[in-house]
PDB file of N, CA and C in Angstrom:
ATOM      1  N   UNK A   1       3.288  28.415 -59.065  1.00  0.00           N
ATOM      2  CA  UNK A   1       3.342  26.984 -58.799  1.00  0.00           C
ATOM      3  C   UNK A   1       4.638  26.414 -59.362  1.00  0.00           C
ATOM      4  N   UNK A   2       5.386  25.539 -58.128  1.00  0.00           N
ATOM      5  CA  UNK A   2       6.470  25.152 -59.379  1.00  0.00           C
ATOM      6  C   UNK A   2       6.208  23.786 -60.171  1.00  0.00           C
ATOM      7  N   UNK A   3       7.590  23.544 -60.701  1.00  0.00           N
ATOM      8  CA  UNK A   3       7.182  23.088 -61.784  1.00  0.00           C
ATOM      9  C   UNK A   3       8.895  21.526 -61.575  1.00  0.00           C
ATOM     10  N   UNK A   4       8.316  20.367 -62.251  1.00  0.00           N
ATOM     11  CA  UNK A   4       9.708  19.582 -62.180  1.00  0.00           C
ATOM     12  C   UNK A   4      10.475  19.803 -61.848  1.00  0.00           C
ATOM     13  N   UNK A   5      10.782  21.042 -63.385  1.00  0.00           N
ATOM     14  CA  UNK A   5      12.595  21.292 -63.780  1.00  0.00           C
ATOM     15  C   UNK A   5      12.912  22.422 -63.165  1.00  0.00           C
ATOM     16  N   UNK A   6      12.247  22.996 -62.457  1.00  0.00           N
ATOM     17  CA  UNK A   6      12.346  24.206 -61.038  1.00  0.00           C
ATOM     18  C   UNK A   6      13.743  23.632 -60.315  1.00  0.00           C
ATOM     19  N   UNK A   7      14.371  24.530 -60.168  1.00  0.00           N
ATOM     20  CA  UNK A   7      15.770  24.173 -58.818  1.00  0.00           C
ATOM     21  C   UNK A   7      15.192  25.607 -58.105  1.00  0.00           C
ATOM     22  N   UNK A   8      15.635  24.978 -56.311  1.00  0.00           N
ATOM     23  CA  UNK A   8      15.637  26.073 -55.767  1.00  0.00           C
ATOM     24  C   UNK A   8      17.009  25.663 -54.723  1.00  0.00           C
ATOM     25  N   UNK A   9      17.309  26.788 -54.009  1.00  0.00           N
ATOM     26  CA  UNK A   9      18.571  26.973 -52.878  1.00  0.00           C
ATOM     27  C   UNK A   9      17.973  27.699 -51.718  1.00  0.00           C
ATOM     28  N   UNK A  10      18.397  26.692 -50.483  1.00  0.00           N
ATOM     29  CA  UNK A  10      18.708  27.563 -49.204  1.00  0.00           C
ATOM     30  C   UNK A  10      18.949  29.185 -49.407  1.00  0.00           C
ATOM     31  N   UNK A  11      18.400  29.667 -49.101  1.00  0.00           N
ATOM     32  CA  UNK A  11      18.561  31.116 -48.578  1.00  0.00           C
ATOM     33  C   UNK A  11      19.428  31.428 -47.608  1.00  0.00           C
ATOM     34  N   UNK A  12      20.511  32.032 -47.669  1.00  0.00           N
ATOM     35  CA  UNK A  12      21.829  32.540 -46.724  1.00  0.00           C
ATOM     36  C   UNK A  12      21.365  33.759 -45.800  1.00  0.00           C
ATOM     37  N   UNK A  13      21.305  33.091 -44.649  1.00  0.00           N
ATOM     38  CA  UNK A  13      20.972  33.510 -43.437  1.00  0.00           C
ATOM     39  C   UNK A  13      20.138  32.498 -42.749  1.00  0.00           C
ATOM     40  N   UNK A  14      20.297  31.329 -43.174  1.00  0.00           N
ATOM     41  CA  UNK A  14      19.240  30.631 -42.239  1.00  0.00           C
ATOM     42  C   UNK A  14      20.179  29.195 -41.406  1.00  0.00           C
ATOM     43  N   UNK A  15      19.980  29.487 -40.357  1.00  0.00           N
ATOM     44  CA  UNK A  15      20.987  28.241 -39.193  1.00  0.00           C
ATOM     45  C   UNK A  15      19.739  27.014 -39.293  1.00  0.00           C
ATOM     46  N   UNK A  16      20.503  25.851 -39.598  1.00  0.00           N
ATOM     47  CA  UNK A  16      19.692  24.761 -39.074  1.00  0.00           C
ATOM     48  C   UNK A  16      20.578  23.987 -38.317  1.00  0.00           C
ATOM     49  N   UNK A  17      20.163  23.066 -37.118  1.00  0.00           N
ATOM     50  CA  UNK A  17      19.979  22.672 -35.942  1.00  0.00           C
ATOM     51  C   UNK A  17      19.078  21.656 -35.638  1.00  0.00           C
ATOM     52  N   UNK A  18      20.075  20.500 -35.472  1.00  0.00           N
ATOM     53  CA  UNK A  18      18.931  19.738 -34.703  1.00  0.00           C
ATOM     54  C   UNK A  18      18.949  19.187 -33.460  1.00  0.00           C
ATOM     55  N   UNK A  19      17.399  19.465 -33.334  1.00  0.00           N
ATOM     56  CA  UNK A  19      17.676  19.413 -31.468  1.00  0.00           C
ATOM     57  C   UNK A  19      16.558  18.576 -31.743  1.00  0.00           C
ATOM     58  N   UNK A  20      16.928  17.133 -30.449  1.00  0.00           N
ATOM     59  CA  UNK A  20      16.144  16.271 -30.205  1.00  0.00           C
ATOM     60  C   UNK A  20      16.081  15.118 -31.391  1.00  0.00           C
ATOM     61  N   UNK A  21      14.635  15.075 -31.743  1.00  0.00           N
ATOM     62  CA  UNK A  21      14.241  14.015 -33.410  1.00  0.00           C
ATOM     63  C   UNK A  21      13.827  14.872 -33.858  1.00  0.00           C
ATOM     64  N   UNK A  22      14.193  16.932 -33.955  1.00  0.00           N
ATOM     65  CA  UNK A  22      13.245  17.647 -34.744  1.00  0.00           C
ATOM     66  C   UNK A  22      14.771  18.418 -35.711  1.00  0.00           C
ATOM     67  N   UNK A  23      14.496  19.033 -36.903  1.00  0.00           N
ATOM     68  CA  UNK A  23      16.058  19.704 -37.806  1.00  0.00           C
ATOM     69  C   UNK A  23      14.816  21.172 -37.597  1.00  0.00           C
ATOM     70  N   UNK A  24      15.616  22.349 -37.394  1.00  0.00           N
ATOM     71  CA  UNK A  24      14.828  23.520 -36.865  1.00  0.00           C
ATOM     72  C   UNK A  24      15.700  24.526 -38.099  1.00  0.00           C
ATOM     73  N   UNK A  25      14.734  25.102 -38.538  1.00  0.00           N
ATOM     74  CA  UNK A  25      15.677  26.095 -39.400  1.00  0.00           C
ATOM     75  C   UNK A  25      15.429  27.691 -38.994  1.00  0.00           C
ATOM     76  N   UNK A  26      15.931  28.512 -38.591  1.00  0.00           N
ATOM     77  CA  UNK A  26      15.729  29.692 -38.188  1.00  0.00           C
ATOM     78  C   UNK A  26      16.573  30.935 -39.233  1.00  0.00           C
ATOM     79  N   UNK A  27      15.769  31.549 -39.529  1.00  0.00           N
ATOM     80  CA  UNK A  27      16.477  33.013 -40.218  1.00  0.00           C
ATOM     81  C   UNK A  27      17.177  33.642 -38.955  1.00  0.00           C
ATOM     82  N   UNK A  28      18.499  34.347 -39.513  1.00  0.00           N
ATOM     83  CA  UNK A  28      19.367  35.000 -38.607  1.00  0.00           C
ATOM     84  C   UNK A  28      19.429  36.632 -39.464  1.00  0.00           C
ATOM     85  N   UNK A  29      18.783  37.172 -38.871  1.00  0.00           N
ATOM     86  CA  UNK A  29      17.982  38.482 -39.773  1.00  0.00           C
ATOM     87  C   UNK A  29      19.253  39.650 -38.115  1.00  0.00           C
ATOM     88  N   UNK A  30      19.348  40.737 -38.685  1.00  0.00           N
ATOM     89  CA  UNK A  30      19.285  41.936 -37.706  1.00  0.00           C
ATOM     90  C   UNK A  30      18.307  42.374 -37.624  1.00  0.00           C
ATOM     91  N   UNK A  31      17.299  42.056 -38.391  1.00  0.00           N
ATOM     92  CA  UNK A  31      15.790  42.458 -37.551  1.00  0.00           C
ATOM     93  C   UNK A  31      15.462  41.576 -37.069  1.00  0.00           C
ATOM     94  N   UNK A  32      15.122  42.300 -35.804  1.00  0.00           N
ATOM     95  CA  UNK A  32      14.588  40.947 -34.251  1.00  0.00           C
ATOM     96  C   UNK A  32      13.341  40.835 -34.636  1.00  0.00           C
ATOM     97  N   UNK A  33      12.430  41.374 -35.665  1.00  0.00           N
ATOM     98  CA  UNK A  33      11.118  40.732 -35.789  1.00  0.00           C
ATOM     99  C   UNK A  33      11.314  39.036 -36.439  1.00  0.00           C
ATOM    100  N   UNK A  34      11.925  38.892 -37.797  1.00  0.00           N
ATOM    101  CA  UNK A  34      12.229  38.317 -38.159  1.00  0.00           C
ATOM    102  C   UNK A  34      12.430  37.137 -37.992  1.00  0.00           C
ATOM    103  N   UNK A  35      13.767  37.245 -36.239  1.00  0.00           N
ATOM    104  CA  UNK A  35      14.201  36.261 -35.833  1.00  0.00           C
ATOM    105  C   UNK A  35      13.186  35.473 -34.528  1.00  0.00           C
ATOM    106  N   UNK A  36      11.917  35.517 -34.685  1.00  0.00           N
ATOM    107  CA  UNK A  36      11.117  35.008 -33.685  1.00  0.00           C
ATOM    108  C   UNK A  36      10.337  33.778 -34.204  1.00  0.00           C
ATOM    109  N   UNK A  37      10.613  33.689 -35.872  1.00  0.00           N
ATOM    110  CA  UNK A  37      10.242  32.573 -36.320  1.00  0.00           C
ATOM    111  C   UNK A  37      11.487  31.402 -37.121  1.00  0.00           C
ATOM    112  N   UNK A  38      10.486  30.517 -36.370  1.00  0.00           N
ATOM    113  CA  UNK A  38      11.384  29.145 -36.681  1.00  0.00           C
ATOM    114  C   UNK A  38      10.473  28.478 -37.579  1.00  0.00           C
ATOM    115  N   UNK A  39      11.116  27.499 -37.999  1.00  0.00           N
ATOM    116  CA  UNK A  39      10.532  26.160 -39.519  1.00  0.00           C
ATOM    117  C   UNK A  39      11.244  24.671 -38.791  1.00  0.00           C
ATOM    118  N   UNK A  40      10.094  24.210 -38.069  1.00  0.00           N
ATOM    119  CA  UNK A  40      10.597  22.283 -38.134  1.00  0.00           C
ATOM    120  C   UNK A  40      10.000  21.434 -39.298  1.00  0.00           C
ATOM    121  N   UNK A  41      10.802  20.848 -39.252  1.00  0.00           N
ATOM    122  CA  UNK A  41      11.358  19.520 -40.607  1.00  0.00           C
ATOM    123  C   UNK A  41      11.232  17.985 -39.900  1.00  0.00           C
ATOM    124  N   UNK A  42      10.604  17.667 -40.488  1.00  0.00           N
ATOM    125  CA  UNK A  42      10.417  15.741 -40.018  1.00  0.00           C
ATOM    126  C   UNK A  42      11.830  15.029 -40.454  1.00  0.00           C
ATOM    127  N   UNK A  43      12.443  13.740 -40.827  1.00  0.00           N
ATOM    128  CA  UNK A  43      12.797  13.226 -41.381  1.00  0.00           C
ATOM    129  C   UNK A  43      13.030  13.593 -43.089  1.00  0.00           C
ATOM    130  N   UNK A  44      11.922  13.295 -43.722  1.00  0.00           N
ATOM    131  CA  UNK A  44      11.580  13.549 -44.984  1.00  0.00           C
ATOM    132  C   UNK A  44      12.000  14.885 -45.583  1.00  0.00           C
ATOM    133  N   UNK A  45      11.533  15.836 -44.564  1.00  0.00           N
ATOM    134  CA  UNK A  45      11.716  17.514 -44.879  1.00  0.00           C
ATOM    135  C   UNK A  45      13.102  17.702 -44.994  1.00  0.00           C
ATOM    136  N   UNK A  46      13.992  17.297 -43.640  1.00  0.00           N
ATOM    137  CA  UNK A  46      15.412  17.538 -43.729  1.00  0.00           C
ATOM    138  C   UNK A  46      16.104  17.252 -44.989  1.00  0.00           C
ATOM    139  N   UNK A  47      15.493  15.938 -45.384  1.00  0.00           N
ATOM    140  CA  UNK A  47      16.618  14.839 -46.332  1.00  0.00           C
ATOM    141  C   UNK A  47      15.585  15.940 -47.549  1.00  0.00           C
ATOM    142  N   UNK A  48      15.060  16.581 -47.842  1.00  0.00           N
ATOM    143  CA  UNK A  48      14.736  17.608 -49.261  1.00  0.00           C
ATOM    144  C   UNK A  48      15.610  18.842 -48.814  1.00  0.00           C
ATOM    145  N   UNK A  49      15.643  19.299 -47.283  1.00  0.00           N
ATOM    146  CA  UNK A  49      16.088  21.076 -47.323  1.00  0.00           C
ATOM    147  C   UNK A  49      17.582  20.172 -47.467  1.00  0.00           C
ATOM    148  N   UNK A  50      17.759  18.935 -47.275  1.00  0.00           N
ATOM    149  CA  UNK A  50      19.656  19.378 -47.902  1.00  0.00           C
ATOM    150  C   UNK A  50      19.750  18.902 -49.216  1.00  0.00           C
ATOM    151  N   UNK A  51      19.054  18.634 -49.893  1.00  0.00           N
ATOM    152  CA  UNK A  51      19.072  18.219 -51.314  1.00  0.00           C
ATOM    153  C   UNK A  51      18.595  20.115 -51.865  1.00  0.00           C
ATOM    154  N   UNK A  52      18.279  20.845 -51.399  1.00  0.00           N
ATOM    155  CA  UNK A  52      17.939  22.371 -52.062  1.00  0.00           C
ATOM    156  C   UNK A  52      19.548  23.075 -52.086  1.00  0.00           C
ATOM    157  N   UNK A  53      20.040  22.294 -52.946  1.00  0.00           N
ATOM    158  CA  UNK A  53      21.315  23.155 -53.203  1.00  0.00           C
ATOM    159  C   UNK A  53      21.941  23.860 -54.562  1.00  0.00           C
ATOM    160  N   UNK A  54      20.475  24.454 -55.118  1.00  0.00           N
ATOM    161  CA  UNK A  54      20.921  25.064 -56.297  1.00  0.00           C
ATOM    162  C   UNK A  54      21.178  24.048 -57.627  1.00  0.00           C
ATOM    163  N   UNK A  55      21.576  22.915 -57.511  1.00  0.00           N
ATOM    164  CA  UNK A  55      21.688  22.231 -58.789  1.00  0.00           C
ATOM    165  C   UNK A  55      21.080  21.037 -58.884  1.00  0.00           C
ATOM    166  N   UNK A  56      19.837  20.837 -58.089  1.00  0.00           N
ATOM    167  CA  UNK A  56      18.811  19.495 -58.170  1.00  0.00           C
ATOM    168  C   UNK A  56      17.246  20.256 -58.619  1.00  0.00           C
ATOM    169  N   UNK A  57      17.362  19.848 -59.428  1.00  0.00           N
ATOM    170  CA  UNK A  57      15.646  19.888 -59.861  1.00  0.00           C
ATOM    171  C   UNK A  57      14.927  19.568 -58.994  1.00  0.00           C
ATOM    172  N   UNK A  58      13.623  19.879 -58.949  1.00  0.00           N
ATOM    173  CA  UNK A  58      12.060  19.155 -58.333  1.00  0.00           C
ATOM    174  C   UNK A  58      12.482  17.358 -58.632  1.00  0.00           C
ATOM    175  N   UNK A  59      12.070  17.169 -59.673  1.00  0.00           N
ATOM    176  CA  UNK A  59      11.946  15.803 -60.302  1.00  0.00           C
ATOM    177  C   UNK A  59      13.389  14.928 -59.820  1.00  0.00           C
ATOM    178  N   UNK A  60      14.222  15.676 -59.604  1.00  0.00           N
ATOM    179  CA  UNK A  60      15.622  14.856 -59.241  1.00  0.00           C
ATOM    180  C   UNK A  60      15.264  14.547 -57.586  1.00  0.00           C
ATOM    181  N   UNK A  61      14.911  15.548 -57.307  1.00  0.00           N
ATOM    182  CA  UNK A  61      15.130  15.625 -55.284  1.00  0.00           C
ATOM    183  C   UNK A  61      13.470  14.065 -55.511  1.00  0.00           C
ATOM    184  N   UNK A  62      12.464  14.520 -55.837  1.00  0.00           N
ATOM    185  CA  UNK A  62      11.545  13.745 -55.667  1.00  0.00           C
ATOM    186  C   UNK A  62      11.839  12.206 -55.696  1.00  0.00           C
ATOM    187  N   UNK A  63      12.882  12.279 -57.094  1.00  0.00           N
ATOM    188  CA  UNK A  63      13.169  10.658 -57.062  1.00  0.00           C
ATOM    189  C   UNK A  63      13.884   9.653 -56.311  1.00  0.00           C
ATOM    190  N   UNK A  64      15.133  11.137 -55.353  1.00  0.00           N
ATOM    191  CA  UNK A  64      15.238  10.246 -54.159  1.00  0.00           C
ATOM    192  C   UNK A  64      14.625  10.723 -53.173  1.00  0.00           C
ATOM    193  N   UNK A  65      13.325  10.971 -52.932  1.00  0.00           N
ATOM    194  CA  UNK A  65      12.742  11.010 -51.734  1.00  0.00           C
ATOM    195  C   UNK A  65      12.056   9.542 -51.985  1.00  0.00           C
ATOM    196  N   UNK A  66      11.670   9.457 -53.325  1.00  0.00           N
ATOM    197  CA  UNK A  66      10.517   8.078 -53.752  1.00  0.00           C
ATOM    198  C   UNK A  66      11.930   7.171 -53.241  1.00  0.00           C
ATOM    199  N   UNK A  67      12.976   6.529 -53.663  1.00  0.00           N
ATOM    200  CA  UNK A  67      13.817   5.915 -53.214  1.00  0.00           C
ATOM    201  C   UNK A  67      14.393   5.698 -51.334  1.00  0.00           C
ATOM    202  N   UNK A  68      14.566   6.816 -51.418  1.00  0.00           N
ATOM    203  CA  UNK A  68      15.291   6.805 -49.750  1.00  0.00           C
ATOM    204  C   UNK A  68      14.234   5.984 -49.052  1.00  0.00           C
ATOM    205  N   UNK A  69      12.536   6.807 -49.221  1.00  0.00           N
ATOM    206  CA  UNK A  69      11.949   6.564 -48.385  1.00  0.00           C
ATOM    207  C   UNK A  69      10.549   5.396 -48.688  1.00  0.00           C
ATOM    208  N   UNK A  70      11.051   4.608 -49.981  1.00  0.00           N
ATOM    209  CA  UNK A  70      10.249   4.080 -50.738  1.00  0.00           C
ATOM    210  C   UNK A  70       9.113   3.831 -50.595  1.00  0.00           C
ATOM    211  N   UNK A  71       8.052   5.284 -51.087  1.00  0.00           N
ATOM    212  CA  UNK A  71       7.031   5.941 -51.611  1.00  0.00           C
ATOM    213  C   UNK A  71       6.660   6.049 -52.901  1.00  0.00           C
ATOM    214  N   UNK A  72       5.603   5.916 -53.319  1.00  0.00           N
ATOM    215  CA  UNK A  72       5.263   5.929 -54.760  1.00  0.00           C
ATOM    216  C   UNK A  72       5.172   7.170 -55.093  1.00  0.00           C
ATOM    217  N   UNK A  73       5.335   7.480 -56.744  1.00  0.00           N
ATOM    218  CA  UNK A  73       5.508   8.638 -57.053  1.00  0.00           C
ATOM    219  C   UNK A  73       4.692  10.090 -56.620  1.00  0.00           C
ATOM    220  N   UNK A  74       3.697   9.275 -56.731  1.00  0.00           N
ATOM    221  CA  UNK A  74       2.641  10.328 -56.433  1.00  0.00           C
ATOM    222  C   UNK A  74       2.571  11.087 -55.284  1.00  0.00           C
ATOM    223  N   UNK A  75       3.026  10.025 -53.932  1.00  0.00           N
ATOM    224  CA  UNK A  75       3.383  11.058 -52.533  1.00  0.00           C
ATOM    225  C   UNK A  75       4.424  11.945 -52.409  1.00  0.00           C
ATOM    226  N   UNK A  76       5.639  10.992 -53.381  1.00  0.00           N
ATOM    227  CA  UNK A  76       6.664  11.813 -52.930  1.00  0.00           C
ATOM    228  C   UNK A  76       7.033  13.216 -53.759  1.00  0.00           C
ATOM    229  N   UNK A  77       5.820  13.590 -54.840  1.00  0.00           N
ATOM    230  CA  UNK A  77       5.563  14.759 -55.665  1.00  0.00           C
ATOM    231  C   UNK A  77       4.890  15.375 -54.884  1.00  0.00           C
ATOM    232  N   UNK A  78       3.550  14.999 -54.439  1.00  0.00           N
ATOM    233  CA  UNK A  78       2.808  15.874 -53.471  1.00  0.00           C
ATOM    234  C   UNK A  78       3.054  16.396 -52.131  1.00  0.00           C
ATOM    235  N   UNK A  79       4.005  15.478 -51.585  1.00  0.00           N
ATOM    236  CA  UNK A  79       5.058  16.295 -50.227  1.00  0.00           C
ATOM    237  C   UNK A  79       5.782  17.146 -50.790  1.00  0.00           C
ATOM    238  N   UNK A  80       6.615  16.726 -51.815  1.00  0.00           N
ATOM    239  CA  UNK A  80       7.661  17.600 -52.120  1.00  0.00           C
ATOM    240  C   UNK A  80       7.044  19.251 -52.348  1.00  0.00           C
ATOM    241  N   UNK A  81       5.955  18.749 -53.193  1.00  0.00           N
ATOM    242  CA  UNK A  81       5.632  20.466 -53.793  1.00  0.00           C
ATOM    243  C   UNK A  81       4.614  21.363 -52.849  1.00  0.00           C
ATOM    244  N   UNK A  82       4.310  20.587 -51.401  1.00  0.00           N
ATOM    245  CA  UNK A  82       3.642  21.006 -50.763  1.00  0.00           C
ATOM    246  C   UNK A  82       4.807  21.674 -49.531  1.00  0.00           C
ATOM    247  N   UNK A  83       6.236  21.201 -49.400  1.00  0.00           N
ATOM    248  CA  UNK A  83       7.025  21.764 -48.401  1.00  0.00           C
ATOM    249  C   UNK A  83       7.714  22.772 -49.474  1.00  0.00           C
ATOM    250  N   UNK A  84       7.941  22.267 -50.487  1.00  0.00           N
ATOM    251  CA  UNK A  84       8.557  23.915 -51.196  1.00  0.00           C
ATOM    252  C   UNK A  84       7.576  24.727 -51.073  1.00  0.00           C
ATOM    253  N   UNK A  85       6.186  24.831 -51.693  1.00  0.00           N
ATOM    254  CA  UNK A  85       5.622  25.920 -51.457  1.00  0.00           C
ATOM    255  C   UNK A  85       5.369  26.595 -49.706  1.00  0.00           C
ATOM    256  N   UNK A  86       5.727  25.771 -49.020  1.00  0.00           N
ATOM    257  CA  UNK A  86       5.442  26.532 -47.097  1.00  0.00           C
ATOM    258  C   UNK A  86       6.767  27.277 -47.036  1.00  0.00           C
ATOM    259  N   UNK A  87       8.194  26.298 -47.631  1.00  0.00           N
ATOM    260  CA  UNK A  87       9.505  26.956 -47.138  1.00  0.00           C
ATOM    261  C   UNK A  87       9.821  28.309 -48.214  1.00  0.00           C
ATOM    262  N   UNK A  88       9.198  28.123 -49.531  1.00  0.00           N
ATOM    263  CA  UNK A  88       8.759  29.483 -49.953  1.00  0.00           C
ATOM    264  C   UNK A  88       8.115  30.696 -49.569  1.00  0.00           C
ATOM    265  N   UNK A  89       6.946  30.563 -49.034  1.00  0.00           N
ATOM    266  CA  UNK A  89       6.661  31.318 -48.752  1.00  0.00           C
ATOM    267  C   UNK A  89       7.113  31.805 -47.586  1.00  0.00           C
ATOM    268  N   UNK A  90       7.471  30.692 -46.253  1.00  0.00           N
ATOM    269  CA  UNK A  90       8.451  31.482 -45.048  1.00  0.00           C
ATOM    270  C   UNK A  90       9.575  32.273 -45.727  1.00  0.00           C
ATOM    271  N   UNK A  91      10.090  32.207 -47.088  1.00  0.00           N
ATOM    272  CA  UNK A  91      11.342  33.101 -47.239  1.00  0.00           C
ATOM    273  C   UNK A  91      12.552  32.124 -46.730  1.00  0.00           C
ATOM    274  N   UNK A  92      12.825  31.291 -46.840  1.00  0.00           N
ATOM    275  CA  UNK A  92      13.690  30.173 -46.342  1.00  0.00           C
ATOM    276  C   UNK A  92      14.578  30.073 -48.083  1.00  0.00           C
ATOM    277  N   UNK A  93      13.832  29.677 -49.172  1.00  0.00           N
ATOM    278  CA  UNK A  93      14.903  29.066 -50.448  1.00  0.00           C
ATOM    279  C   UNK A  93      14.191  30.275 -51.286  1.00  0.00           C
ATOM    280  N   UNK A  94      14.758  30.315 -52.114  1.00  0.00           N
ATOM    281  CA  UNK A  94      14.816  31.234 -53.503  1.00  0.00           C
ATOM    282  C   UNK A  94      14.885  30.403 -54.722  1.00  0.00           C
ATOM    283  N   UNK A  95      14.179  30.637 -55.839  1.00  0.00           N
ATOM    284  CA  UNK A  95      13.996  29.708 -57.120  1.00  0.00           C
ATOM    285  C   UNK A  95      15.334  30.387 -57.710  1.00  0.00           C
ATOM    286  N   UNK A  96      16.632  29.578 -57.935  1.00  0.00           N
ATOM    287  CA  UNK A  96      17.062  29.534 -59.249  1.00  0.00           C
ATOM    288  C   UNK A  96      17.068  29.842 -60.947  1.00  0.00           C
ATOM    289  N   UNK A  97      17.456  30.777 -61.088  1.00  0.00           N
ATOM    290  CA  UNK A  97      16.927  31.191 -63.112  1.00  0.00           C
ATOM    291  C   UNK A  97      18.113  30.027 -63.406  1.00  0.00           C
ATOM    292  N   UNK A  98      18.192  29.601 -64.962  1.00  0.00           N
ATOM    293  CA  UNK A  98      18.840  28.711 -65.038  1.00  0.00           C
ATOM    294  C   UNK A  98      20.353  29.235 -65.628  1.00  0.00           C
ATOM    295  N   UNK A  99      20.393  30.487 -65.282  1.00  0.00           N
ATOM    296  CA  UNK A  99      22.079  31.017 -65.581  1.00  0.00           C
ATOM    297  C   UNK A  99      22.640  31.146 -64.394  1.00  0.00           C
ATOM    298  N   UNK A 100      21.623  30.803 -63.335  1.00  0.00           N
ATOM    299  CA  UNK A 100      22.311  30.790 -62.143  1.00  0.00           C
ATOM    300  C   UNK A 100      22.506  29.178 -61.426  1.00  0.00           C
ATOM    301  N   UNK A 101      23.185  28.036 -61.946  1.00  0.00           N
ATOM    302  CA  UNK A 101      22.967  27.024 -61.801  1.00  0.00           C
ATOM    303  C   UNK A 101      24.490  26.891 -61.678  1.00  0.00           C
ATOM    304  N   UNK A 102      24.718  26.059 -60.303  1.00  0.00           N
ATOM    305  CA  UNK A 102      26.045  26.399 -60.232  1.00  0.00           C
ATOM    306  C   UNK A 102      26.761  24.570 -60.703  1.00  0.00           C
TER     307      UNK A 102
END
């Protein structure tokens, strides 16, 4: 489970794209199994997968999601830690140790 002071980063290999009102993120794998799955992002989702850049905490990205999209704390913790844990487990971002904080 993460946690606040958790940072995580985009995972290198993944193209995002937006087509239409949807941001589409796809792994670009040489295995063609791989590449048959895609990840769409609302509004909300996008404006967190570009805040996942290795040097924002949980608690930092949350506070401008509560801002941008002015939400009270409590939603914009429970979205947040509910799309890290899906784009985790698709294999999309990787958690950060904190010697790796760029």
């Amino acid at each position: 489970m993460s946690k606040p002071d958790d940072i995580y980063r985009q995972r290198s290999g993944i193209v995002a794209r937006e087509i239409v009102d949807e941001f589409i993120l796809v792994p670009v794998s040489s295995d063609l199994s791989a590449m048959h799955s895609f990840f769409t992002l609302n509004s909300v989702g996008r404006f967190i997968w570009e805040r996942l850049d290795g040097n924002n905490d949980l608690n930092t990205i949350a506070a401008a999601v509560e801002q941008s999209y002015e939400i009270d704390p409590d939603t914009a913790h429970k979205d947040l830690y509910q799309l890290i844990g899906e784009l985790n487990q698709a294999g999309l971002i990787t958690q950060v140790t904190p010697g790796e904080v760029s």
